[in-house]
C-alpha atoms as a PDB file:
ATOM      1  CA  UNK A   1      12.479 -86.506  11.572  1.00  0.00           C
ATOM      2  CA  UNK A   2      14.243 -85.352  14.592  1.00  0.00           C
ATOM      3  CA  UNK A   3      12.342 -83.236  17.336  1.00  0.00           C
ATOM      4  CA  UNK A   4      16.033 -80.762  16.588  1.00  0.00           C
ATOM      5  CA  UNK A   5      15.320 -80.541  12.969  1.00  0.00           C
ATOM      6  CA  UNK A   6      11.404 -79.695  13.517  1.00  0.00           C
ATOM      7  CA  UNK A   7      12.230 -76.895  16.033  1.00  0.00           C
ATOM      8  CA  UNK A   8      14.672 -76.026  13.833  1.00  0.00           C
ATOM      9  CA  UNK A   9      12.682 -75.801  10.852  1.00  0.00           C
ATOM     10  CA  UNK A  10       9.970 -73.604  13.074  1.00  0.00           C
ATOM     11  CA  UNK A  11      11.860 -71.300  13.998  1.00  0.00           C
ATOM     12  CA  UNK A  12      13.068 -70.349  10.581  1.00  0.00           C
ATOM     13  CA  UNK A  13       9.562 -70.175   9.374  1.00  0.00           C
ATOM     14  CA  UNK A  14       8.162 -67.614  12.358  1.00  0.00           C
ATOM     15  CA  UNK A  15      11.515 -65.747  11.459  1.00  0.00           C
ATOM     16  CA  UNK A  16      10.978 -64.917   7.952  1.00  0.00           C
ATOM     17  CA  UNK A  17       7.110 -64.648   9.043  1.00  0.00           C
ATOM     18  CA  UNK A  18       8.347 -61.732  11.124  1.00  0.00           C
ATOM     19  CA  UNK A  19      10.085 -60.140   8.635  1.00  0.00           C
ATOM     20  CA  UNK A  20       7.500 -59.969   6.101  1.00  0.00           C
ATOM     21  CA  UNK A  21       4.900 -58.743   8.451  1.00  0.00           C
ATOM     22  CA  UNK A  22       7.588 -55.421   9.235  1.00  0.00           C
ATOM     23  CA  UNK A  23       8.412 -54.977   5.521  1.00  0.00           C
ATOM     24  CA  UNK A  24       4.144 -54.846   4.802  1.00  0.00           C
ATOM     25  CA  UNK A  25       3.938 -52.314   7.287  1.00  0.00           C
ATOM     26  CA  UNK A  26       6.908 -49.856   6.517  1.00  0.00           C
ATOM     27  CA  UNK A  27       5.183 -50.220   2.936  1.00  0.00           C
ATOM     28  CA  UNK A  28       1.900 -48.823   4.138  1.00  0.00           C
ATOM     29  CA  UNK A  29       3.537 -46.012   6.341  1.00  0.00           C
ATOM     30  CA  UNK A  30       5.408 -44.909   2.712  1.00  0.00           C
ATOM     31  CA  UNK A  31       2.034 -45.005   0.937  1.00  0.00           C
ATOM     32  CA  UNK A  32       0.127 -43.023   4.071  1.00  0.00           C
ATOM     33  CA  UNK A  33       3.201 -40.433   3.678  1.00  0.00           C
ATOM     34  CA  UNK A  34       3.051 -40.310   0.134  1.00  0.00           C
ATOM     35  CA  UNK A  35      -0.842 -39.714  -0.211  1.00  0.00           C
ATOM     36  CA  UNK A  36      -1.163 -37.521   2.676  1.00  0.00           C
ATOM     37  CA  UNK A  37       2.098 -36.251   4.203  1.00  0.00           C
ATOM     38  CA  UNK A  38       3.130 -34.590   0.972  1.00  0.00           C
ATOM     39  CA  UNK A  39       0.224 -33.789  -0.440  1.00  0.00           C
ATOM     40  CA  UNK A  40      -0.887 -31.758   2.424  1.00  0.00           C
ATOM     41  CA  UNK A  41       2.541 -29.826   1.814  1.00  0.00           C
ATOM     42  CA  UNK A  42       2.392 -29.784  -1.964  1.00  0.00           C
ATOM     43  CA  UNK A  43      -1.563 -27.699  -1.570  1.00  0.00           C
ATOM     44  CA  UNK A  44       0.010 -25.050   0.775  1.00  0.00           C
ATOM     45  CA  UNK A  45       2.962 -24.230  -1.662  1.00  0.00           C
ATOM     46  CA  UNK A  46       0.309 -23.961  -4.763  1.00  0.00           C
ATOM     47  CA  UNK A  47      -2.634 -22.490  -3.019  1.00  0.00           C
ATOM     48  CA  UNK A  48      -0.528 -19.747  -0.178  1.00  0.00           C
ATOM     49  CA  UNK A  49      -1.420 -15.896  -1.270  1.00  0.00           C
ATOM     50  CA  UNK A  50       1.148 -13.363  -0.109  1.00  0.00           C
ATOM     51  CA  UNK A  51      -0.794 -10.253   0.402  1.00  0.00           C
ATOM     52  CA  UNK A  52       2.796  -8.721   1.347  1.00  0.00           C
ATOM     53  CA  UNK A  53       3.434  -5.337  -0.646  1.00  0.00           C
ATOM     54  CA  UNK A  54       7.045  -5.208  -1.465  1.00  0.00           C
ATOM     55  CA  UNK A  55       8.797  -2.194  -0.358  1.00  0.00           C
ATOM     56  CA  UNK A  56      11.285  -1.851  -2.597  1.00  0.00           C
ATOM     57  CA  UNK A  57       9.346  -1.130  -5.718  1.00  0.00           C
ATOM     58  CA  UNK A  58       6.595   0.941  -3.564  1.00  0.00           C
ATOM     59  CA  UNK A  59       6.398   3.734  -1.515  1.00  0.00           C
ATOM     60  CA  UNK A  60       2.962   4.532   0.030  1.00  0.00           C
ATOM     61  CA  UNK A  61       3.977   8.284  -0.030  1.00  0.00           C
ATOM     62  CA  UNK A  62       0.409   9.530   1.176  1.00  0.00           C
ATOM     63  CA  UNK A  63      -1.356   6.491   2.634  1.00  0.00           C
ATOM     64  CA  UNK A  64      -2.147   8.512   6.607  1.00  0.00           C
ATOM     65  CA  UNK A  65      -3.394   5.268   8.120  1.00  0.00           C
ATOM     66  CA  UNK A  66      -0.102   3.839   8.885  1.00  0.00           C
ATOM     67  CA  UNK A  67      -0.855   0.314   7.111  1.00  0.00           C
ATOM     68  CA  UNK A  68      -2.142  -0.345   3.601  1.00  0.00           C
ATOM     69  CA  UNK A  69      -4.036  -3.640   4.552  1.00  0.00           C
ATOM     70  CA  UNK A  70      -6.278  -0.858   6.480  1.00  0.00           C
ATOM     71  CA  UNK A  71      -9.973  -1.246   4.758  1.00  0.00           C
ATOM     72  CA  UNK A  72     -11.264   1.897   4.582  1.00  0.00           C
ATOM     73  CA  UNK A  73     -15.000   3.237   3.600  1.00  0.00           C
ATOM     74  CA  UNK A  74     -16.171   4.221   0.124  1.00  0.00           C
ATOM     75  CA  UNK A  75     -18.322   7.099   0.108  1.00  0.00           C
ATOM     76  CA  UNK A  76     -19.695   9.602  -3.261  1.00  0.00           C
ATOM     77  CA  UNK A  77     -18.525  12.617  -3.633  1.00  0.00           C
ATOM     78  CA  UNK A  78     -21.314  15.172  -5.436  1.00  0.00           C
ATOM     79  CA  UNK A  79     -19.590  18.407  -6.838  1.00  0.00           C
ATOM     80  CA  UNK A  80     -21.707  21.231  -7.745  1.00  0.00           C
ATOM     81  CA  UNK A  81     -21.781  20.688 -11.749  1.00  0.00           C
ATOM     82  CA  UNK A  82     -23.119  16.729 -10.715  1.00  0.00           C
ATOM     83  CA  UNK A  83     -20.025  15.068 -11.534  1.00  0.00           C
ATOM     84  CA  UNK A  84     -20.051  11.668  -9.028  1.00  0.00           C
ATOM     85  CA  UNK A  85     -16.689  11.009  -7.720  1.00  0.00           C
ATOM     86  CA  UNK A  86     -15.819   7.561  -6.120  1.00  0.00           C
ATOM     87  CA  UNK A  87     -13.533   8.302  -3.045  1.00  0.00           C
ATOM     88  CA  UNK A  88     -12.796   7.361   0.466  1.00  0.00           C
ATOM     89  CA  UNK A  89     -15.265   8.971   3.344  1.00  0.00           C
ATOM     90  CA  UNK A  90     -12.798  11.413   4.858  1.00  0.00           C
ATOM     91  CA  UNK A  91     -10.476  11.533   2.788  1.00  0.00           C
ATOM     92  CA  UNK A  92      -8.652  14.092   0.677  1.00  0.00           C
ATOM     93  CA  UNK A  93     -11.930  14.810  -2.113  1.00  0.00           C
ATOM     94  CA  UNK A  94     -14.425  14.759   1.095  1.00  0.00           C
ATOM     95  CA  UNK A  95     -12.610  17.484   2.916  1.00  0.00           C
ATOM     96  CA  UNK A  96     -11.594  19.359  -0.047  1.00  0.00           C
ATOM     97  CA  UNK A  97     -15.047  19.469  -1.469  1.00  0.00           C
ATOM     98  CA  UNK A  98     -16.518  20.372   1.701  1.00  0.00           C
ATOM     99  CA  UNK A  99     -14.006  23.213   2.396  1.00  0.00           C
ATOM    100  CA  UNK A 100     -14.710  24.659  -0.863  1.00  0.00           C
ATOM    101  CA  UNK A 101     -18.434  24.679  -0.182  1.00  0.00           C
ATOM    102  CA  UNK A 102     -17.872  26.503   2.727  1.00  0.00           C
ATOM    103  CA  UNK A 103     -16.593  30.650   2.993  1.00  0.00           C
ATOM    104  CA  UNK A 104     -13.027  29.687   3.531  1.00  0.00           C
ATOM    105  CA  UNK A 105     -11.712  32.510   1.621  1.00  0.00           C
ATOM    106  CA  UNK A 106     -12.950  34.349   5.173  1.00  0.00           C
ATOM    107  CA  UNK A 107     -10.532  32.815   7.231  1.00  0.00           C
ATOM    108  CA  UNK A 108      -7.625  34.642   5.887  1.00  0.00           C
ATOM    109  CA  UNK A 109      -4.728  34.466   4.030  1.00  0.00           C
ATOM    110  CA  UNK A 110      -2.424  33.422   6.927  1.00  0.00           C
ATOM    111  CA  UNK A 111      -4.780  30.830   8.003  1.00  0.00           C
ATOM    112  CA  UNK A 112      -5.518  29.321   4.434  1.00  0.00           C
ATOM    113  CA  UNK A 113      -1.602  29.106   3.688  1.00  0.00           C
ATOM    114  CA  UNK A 114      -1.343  26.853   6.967  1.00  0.00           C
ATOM    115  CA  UNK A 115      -4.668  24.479   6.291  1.00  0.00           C
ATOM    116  CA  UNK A 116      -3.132  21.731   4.365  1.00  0.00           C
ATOM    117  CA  UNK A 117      -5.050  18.119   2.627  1.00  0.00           C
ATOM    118  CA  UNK A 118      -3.309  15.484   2.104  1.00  0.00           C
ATOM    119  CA  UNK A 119      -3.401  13.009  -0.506  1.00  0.00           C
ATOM    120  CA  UNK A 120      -4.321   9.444   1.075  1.00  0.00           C
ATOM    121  CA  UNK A 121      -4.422   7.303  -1.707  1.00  0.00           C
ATOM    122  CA  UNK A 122      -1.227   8.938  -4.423  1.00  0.00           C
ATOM    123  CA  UNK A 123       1.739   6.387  -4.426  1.00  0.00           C
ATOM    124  CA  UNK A 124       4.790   6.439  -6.110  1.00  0.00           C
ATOM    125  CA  UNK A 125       7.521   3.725  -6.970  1.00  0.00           C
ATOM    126  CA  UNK A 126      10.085   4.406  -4.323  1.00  0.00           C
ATOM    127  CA  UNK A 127      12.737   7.016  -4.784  1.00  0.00           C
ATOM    128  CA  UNK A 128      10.973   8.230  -7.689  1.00  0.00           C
ATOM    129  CA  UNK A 129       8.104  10.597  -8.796  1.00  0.00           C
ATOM    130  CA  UNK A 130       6.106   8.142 -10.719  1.00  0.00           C
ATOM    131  CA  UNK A 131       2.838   7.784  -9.617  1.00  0.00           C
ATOM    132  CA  UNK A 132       1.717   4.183 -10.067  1.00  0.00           C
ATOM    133  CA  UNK A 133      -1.513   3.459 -12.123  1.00  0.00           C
ATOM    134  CA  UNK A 134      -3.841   2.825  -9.392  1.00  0.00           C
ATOM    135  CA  UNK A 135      -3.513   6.045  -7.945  1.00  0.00           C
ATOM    136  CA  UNK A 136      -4.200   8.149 -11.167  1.00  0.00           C
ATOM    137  CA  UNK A 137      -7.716   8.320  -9.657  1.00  0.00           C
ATOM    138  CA  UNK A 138      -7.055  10.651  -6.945  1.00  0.00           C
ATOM    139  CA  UNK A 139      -5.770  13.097  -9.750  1.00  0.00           C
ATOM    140  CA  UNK A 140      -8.317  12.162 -11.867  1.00  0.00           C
ATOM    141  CA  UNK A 141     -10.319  13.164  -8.861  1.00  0.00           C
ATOM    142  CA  UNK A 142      -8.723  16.269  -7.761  1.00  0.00           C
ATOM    143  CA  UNK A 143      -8.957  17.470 -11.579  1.00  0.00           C
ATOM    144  CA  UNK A 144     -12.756  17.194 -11.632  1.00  0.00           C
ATOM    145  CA  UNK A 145     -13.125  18.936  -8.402  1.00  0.00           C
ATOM    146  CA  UNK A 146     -11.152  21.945  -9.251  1.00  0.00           C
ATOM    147  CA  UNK A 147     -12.893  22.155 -12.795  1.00  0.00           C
ATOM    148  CA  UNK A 148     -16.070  22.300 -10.599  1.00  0.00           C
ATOM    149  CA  UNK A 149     -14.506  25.380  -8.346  1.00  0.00           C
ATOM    150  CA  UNK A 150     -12.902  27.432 -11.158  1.00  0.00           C
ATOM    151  CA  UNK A 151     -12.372  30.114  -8.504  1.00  0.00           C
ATOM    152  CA  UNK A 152     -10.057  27.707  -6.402  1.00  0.00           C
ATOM    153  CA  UNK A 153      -6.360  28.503  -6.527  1.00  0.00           C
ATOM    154  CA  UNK A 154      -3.998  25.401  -5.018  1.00  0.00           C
ATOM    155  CA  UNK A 155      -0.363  25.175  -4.073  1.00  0.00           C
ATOM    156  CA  UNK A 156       1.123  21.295  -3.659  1.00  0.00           C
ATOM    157  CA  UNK A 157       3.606  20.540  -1.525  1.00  0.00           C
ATOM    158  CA  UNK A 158       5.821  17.864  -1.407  1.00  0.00           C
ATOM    159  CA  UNK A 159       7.055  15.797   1.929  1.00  0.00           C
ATOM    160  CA  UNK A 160       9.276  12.689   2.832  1.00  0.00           C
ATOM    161  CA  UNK A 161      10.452  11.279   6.259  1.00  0.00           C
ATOM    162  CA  UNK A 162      13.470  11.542   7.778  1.00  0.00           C
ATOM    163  CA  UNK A 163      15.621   8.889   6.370  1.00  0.00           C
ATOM    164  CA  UNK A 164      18.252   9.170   4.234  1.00  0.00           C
ATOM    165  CA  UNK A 165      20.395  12.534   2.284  1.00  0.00           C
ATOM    166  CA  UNK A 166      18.389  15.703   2.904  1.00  0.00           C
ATOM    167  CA  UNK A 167      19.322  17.001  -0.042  1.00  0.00           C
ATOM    168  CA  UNK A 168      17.855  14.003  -1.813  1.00  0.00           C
ATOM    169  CA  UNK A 169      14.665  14.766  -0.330  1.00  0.00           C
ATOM    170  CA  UNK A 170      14.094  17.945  -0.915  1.00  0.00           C
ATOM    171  CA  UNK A 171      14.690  17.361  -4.570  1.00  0.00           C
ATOM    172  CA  UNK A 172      12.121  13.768  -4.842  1.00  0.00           C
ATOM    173  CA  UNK A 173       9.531  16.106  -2.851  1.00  0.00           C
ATOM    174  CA  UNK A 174       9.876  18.534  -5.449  1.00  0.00           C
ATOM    175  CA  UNK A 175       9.479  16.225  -7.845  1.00  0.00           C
ATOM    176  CA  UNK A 176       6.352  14.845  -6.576  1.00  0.00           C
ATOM    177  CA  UNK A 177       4.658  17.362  -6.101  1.00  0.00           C
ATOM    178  CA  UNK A 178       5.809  18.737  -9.807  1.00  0.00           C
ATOM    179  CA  UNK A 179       4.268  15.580 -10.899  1.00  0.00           C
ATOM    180  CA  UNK A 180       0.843  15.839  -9.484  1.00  0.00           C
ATOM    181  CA  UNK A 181       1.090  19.990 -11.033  1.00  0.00           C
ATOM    182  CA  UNK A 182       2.165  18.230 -14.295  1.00  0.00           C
ATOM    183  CA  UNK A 183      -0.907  16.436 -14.408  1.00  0.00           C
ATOM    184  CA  UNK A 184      -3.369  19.192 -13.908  1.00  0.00           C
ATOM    185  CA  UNK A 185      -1.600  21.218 -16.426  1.00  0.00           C
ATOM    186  CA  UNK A 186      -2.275  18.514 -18.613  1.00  0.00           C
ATOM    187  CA  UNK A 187      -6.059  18.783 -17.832  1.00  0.00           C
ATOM    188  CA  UNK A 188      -6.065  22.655 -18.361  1.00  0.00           C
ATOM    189  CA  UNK A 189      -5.822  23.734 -14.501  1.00  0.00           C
ATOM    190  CA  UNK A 190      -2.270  25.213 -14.608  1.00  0.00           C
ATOM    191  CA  UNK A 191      -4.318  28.796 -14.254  1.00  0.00           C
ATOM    192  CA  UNK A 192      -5.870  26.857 -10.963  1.00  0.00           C
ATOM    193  CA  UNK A 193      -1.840  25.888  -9.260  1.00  0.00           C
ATOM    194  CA  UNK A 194      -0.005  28.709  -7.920  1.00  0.00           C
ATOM    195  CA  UNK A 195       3.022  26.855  -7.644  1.00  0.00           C
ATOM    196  CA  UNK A 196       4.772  23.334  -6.042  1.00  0.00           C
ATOM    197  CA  UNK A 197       7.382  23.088  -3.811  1.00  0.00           C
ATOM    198  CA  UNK A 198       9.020  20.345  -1.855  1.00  0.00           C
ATOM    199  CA  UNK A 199      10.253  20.198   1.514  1.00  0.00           C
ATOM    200  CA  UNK A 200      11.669  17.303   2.060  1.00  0.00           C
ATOM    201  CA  UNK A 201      11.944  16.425   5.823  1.00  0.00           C
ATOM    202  CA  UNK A 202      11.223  19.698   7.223  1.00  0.00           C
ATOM    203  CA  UNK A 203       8.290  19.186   8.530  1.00  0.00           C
ATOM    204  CA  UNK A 204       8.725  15.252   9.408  1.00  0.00           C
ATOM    205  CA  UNK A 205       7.704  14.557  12.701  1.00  0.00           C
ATOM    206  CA  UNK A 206       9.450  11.079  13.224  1.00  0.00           C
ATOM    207  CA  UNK A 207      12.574  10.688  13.674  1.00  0.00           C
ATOM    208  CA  UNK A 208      14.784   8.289  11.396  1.00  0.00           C
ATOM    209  CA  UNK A 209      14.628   5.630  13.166  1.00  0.00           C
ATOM    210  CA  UNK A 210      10.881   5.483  13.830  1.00  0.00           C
ATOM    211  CA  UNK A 211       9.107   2.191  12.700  1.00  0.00           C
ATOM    212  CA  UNK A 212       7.851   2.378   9.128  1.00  0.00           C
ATOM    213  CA  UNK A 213       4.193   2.740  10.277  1.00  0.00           C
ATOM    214  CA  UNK A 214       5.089   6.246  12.061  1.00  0.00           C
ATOM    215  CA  UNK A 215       7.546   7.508   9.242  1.00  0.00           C
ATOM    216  CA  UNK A 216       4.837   6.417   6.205  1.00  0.00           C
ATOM    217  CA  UNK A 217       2.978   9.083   7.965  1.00  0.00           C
ATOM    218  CA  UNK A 218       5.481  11.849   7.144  1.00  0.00           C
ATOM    219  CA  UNK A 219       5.509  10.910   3.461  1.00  0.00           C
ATOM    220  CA  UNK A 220       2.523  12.955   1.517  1.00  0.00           C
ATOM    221  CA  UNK A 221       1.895  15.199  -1.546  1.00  0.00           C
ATOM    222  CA  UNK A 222      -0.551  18.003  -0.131  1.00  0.00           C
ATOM    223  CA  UNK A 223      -2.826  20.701  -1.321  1.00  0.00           C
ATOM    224  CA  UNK A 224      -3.472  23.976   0.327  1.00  0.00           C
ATOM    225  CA  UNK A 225      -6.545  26.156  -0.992  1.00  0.00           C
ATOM    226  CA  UNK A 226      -5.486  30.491  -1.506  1.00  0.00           C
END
């Protein structure tokens, strides 16, 4: 055999050598992609959470913190005839409770007309005056507390922001706060509420185009003692 043919025949062999050795190695970057590449991406998809809440189908109509992802402190609010209520610490059944343990009819009629609570935790689908089911509690509450002060007359008043046809939201205030006297006149407290009234944007104190965590604040059912 020629010294040609040998080199020849070398050279072929280290060729097809080299090509194996690149073929075994694109094969284990596929398999390394395969076990870890998309299974990395396939856990996020399954396991993500979105703790989003979608604004179209909710309106946080009384939520005064500007953010609902805002953790907020439970406290127990005792009424005089023992009944426990679960509630946030400061919000609308601590201060109302409080207030009606104190001599606020002594302050006067002027003043009580102008001393307003708001509901913190009463939201409604948006553009309507249904009150979703996890805020029946805060009726449920305010019920029980006026049960407890049978001498306690309320009006409820009705607010939205700034956005959109004025006439529009004077009527969905009304209707909120119609709602939320609904209710109690289903519980046998219509003697207890004076009256409900909306006002729409009159008293808003953001303008229209004021981020949603400043306008959220000028969207609230509210109950004044007389």
């Amino acid at each position: 055999v020629s010294r040609a043919a040998i080199a020849e025949n070398s050279s072929r062999s280290g060729s097809g050598g080299g090509w194996w050795k690149i073929l075994i190695a694109l094969v284990i970057l596929a398999l390394l992609w395969f076990l870890f590449g998309k299974g990395c991406s396939g856990s996020k998809q399954d396991g993500a959470t979105d703790t989003s809440v979608n604004s179209a189908m909710v309106d946080s109509s009384t939520m005064k913190t500007g953010s609902s992802l805002v953790e907020r402190e439970q406290t127990e609010v005792i009424l005089p005839d023992g009944v426990k209520l679960a509630a946030f610490k400061g919000g609308i059944e601590d201060q109302l409770v409080q207030f009606l343990k104190s001599d606020y009819k002594s302050i006067g009629e002027d003043s009580l007309k102008n001393t307003w609570f708001d509901f913190d935790n009463l939201n409604s689908k948006t553009g309507t005056a249904e009150v979703l089911p996890e805020s029946q509690v805060q009726l449920r509450n305010l019920a029980a507390i006026l049960k407890a002060f049978p001498a306690a007359n309320i009006k409820i008043g009705g607010y939205t922001d700034k956005t959109g046809n004025e006439d529009f939201n004077k009527k969905l205030s009304l209707e909120r706060a119609t709602a939320v006297k609904d209710y109690l006149g289903k519980e046998q407290l219509s003697k207890q509420v004076i009256g409900a009234e909306g006002y729409g944007s009159q008293f808003a104190k953001y303008k229209a185009d004021a981020p949603e965590s400043d306008r959220i604040m000028d969207r609230h059912v509210s109950i004044s003692v007389r």
